[in-house]
Protein backbone atom coordinates (compact mmCIF):
# COMPACT_ATOMS: atom_id res chain seq x y z
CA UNK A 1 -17.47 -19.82 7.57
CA UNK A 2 -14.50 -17.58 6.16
CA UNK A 3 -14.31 -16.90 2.57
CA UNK A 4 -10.39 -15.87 1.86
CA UNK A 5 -7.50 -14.89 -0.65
CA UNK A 6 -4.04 -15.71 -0.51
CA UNK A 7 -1.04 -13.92 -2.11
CA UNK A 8 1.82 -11.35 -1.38
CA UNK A 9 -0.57 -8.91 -2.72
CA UNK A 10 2.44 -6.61 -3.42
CA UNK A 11 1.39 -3.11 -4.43
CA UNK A 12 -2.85 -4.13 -3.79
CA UNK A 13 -2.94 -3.13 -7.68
CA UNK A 14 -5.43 -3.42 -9.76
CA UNK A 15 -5.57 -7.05 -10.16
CA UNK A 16 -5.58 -7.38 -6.93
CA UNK A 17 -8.37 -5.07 -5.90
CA UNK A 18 -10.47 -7.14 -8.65
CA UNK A 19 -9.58 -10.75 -6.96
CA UNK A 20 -10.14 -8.94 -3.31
CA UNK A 21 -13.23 -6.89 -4.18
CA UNK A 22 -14.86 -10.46 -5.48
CA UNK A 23 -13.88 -11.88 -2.49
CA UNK A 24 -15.68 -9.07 -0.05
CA UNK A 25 -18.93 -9.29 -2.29
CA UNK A 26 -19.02 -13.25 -2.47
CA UNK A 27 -18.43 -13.12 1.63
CA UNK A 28 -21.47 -10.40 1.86
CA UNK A 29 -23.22 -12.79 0.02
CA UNK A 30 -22.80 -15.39 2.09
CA UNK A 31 -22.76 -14.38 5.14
CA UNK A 32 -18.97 -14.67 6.05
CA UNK A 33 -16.26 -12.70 6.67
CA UNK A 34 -13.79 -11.89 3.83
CA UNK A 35 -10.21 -12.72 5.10
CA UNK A 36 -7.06 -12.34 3.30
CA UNK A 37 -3.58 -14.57 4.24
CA UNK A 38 -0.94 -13.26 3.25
CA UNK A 39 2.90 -13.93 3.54
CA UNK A 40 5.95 -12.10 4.77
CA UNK A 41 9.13 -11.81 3.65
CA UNK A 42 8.48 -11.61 -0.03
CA UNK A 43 9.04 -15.20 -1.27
CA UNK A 44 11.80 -14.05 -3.83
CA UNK A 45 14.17 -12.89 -0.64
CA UNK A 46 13.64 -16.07 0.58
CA UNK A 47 14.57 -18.11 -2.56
CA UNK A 48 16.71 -16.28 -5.32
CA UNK A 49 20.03 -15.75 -4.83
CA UNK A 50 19.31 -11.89 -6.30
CA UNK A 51 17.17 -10.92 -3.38
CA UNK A 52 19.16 -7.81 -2.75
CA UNK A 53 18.42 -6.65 -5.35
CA UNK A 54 14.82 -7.06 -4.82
CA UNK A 55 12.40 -4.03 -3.77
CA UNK A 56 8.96 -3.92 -2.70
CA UNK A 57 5.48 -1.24 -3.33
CA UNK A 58 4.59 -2.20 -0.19
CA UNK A 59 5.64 -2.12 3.54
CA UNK A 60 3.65 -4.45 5.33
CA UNK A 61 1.39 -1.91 7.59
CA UNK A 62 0.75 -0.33 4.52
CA UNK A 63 -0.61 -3.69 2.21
CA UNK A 64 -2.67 -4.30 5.83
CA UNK A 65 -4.10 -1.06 5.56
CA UNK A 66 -5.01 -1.04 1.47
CA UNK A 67 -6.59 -4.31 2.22
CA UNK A 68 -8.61 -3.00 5.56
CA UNK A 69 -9.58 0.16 3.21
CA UNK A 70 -11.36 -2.40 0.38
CA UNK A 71 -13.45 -3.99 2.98
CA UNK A 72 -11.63 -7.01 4.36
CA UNK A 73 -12.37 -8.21 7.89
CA UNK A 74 -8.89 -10.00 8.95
CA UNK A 75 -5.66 -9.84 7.55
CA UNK A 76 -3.26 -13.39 8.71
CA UNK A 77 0.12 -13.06 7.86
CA UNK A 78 2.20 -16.01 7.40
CA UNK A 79 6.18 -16.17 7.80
CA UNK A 80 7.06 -17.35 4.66
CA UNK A 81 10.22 -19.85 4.54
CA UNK A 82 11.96 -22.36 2.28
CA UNK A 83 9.76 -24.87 4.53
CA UNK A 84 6.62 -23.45 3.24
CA UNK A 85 7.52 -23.18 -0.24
CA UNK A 86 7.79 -26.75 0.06
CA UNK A 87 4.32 -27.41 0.97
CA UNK A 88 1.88 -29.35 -1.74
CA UNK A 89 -1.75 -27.49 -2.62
CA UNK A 90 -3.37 -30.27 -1.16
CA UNK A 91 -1.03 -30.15 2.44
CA UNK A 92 -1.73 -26.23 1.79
CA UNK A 93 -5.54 -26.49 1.42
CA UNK A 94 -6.08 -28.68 4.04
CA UNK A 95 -3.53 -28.31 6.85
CA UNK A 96 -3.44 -24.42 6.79
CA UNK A 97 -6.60 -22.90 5.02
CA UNK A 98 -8.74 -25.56 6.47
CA UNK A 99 -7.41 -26.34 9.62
CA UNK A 100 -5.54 -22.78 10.83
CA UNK A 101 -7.78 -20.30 9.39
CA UNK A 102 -11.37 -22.24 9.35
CA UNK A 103 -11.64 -21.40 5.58
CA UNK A 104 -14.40 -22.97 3.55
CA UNK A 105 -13.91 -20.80 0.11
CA UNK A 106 -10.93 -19.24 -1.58
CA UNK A 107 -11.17 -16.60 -4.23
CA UNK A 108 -7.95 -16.46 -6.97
CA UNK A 109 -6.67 -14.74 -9.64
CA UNK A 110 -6.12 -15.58 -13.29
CA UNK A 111 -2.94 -17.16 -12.65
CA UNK A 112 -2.77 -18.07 -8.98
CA UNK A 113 -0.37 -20.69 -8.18
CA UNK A 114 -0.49 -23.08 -4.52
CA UNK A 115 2.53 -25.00 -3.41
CA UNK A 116 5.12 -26.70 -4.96
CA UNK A 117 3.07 -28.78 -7.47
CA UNK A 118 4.74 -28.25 -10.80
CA UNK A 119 2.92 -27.61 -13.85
CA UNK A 120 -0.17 -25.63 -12.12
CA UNK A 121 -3.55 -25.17 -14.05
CA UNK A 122 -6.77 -23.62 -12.71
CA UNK A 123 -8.15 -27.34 -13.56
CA UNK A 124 -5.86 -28.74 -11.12
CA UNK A 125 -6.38 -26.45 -8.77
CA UNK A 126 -10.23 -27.16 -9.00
CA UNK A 127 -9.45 -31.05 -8.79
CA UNK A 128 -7.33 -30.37 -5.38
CA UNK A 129 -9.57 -27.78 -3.38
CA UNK A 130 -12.85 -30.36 -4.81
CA UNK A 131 -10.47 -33.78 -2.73
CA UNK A 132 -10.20 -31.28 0.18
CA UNK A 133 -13.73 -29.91 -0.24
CA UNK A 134 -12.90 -26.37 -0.90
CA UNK A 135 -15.18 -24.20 -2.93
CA UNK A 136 -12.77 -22.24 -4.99
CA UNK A 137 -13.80 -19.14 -7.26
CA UNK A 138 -11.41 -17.57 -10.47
CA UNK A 139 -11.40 -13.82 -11.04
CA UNK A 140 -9.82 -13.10 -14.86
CA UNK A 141 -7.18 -10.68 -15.85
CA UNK A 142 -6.93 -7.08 -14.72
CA UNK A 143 -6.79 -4.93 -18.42
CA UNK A 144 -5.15 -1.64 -17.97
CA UNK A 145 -4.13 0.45 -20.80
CA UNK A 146 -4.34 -2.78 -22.46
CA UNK A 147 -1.75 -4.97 -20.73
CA UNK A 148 -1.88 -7.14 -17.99
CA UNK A 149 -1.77 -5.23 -14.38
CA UNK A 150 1.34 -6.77 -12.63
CA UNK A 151 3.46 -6.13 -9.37
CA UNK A 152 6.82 -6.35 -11.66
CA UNK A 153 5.45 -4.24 -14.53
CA UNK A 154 4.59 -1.41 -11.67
CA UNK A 155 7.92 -1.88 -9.77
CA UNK A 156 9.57 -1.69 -13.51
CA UNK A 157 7.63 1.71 -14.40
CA UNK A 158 8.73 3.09 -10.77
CA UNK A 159 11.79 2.73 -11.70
CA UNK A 160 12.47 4.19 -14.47
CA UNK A 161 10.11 6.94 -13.22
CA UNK A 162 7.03 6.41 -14.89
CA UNK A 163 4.93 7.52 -12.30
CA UNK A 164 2.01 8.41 -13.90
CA UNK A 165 1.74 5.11 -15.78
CA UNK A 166 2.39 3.14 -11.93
CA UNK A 167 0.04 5.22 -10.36
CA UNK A 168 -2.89 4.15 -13.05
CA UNK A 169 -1.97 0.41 -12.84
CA UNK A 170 -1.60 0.70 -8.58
CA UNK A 171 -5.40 2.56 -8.79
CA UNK A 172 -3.79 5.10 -5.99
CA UNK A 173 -0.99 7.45 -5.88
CA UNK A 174 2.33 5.88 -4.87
CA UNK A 175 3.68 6.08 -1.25
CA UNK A 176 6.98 7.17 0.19
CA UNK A 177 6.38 7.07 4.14
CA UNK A 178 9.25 7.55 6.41
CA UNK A 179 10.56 10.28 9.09
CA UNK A 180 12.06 13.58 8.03
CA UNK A 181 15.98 13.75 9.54
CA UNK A 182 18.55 16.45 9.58
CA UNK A 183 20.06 17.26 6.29
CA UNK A 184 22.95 19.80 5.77
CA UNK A 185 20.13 22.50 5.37
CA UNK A 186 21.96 24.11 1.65
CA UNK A 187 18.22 24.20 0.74
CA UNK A 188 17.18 26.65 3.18
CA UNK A 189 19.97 29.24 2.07
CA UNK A 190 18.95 29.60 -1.52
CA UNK A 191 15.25 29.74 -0.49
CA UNK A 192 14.19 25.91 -1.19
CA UNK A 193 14.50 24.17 2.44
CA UNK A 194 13.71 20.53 1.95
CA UNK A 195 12.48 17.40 3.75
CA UNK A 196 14.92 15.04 3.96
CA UNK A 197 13.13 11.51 3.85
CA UNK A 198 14.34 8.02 5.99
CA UNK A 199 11.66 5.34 4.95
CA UNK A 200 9.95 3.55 7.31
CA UNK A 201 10.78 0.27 4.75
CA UNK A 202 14.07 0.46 3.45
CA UNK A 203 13.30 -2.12 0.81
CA UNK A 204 10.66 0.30 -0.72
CA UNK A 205 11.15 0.75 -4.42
CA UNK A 206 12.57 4.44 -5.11
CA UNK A 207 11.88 6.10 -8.90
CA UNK A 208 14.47 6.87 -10.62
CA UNK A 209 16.48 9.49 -9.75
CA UNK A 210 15.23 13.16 -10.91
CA UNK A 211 12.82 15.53 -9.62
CA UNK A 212 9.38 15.01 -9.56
CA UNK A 213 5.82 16.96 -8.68
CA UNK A 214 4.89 15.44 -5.47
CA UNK A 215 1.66 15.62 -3.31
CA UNK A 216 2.77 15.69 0.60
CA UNK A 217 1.08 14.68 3.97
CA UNK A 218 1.92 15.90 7.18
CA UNK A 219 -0.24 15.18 9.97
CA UNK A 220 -3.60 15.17 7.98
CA UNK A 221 -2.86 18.20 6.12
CA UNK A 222 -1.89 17.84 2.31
CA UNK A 223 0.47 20.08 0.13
CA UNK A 224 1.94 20.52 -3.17
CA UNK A 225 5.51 20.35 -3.80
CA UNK A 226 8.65 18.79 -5.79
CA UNK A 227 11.12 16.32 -4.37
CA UNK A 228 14.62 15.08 -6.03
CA UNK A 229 15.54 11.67 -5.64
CA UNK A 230 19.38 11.24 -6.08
CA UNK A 231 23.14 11.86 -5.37
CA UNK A 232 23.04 15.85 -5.61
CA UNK A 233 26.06 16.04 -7.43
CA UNK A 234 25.96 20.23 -7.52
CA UNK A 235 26.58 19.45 -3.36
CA UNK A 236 30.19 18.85 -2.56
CA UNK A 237 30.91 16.19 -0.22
CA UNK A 238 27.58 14.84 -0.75
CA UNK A 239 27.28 11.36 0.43
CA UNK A 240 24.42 8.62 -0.94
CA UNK A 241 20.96 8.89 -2.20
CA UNK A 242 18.62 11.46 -0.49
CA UNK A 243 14.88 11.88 -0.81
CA UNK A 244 14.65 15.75 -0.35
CA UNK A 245 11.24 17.32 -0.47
CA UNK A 246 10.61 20.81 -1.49
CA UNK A 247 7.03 21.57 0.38
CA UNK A 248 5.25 24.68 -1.27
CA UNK A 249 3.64 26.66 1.14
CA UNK A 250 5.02 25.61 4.43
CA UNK A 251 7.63 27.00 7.06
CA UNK A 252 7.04 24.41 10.35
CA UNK A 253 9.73 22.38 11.58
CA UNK A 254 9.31 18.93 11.12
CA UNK A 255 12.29 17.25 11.97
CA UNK A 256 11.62 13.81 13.40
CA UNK A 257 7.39 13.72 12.30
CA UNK A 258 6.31 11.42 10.08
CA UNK A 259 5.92 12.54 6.15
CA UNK A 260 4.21 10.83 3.19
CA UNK A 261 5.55 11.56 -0.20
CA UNK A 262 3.19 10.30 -3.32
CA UNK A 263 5.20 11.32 -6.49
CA UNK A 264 2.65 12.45 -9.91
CA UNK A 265 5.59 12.78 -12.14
CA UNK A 266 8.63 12.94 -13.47
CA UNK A 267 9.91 16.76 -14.79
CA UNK A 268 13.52 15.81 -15.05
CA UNK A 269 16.45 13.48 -14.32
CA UNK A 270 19.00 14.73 -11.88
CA UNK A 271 22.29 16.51 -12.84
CA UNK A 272 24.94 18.90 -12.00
CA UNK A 273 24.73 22.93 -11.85
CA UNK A 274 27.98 25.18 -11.86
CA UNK A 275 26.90 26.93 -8.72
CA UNK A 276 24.53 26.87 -6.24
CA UNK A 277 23.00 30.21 -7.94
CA UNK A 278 22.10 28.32 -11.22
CA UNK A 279 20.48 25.36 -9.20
CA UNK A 280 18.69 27.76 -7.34
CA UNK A 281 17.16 29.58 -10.85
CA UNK A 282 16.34 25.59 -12.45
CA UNK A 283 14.29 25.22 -8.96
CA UNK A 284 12.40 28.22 -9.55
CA UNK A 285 11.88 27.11 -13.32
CA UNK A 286 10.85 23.69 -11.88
CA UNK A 287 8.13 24.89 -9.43
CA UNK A 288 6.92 27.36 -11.85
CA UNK A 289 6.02 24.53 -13.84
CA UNK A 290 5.00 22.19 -11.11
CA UNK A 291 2.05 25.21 -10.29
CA UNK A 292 1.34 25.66 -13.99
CA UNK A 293 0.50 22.41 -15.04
């Protein structure tokens, strides 16, 4: 028997973690492992015409590895296309839970919707998974800070740097994986050599641009330190958005290792200096208040 979830699961928030935590304890339970099929692209790329400007909270190794973390066995991931989107909750249910995956039980959320069917209720959903002989179980809303937890309200607070307030609703500090690459190394001659991030998922969503109080790993080891997201517009010639990480406390070279950024806060938005003497004094004011606080 195989108890699962389905969903994007974008971010594995807090509303998630409730619907996937009720899922590992009803498969204990039972006997059964606790699976979770998911779906990749995100189904918005697929089907709005704004998808570029769409971004995601999480790269797919990294939602695998949240999920893996909260005790589920298997993780199926599903291409998602226009084809599938066309599917009913009764051709869903049957033909891939059932018949694919082996799945006897699903677990949902508050507002879970399956296939095309228009006008979704959790009564209809009941009525469908009882014709296909589904057990099906509801998990209610997620409460935090007394609104709703949701995958656009997080992306939304990322964005216009509300880290703190993201970080509460994701349950985890925020992740900025990638590889550090050569920069133009100005950092190093005023005393502030930096990181310079590529993302592993170039569809991650960025906060807004500013600097922020980060917490770094490199290769197991973890570090304080403040990274600006932005154009650099004290840098002449400067060319697109960097991720530049100041890391206190450390003097290895690092170019082409891996690097996880998880950004706490926001201190400031990002803006010009006269010279690269009066950047290099806000710096100093910036980690002096980074290590205070």
């Amino acid at each position: 028997m195989v108890i699962a979830a389905t969903g994007f699961f974008d971010g594995v928030h807090l509303g998630h973690r409730a619907v996937l935590s009720a899922l590992c304890r009803l498969a204990e339970e039972q006997g059964c492992r606790a699976v979770v099929i998911t779906f990749w692209p995100h189904p918005r790329t697929v089907l709005q015409s704004d998808a570029h400007k769409f971004r995601l909270l999480n790269a797919l190794d990294e939602k695998k590895e949240l999920m893996f973390d909260l005790g589920i066995s298997q993780v199926h991931v599903l291409s998602f296309t226009r084809e599938l989107s066309l599917m009913s909750a009764k051709a869903f249910f049957a033909d891939c839970l059932q018949a694919q995956y082996g799945v006897s039980h699903l677990v949902v959320g508050y507002n879970h919707r399956i296939g095309h069917d228009p006008h979704q209720t959790y009564a209809y959903l009941e009525t469908v998974a009882q014709e296909t002989g589904l057990g099906l179980t509801r998990v209610g809303q997620t409460l935090c800070d007394e609104k709703v937890v949701s995958s656009t309200k997080i992306r939304e607070a990322i964005q216009s740097g509300a880290m703190e307030q993201a970080n509460r609703w994701l349950g985890y500090p925020y992740e900025l994986k990638g590889v550090v690459v050569e920069g133009n190394r100005l950092g190093r001659t005023i005393g502030f050599p930096t990181a310079n991030l590529q993302l592993y998922e170039p569809l991650k969503q960025l906060p807004a641009d500013g600097v922020y109080a980060v917490e770094v790993e490199q290769m197991g080891r973890r570090y304080r330190g403040m990274m600006n997201i932005g154009f650099r517009p004290t840098v002449k010639h400067a060319q697109g958005r960097t991720i530049e990480t100041n890391i206190f406390d450390f003097d290895e070279d690092i170019y082409g290792l891996p690097l996880t950024v998880c950004p706490l806060y926001r201190l400031r938005g990002e803006r010009g200096f006269s010279s690269m003497e009066a950047l290099k004094e806000q710096l100093k004011a910036d980690k002096d208040k980074i290590n205070q606080i």
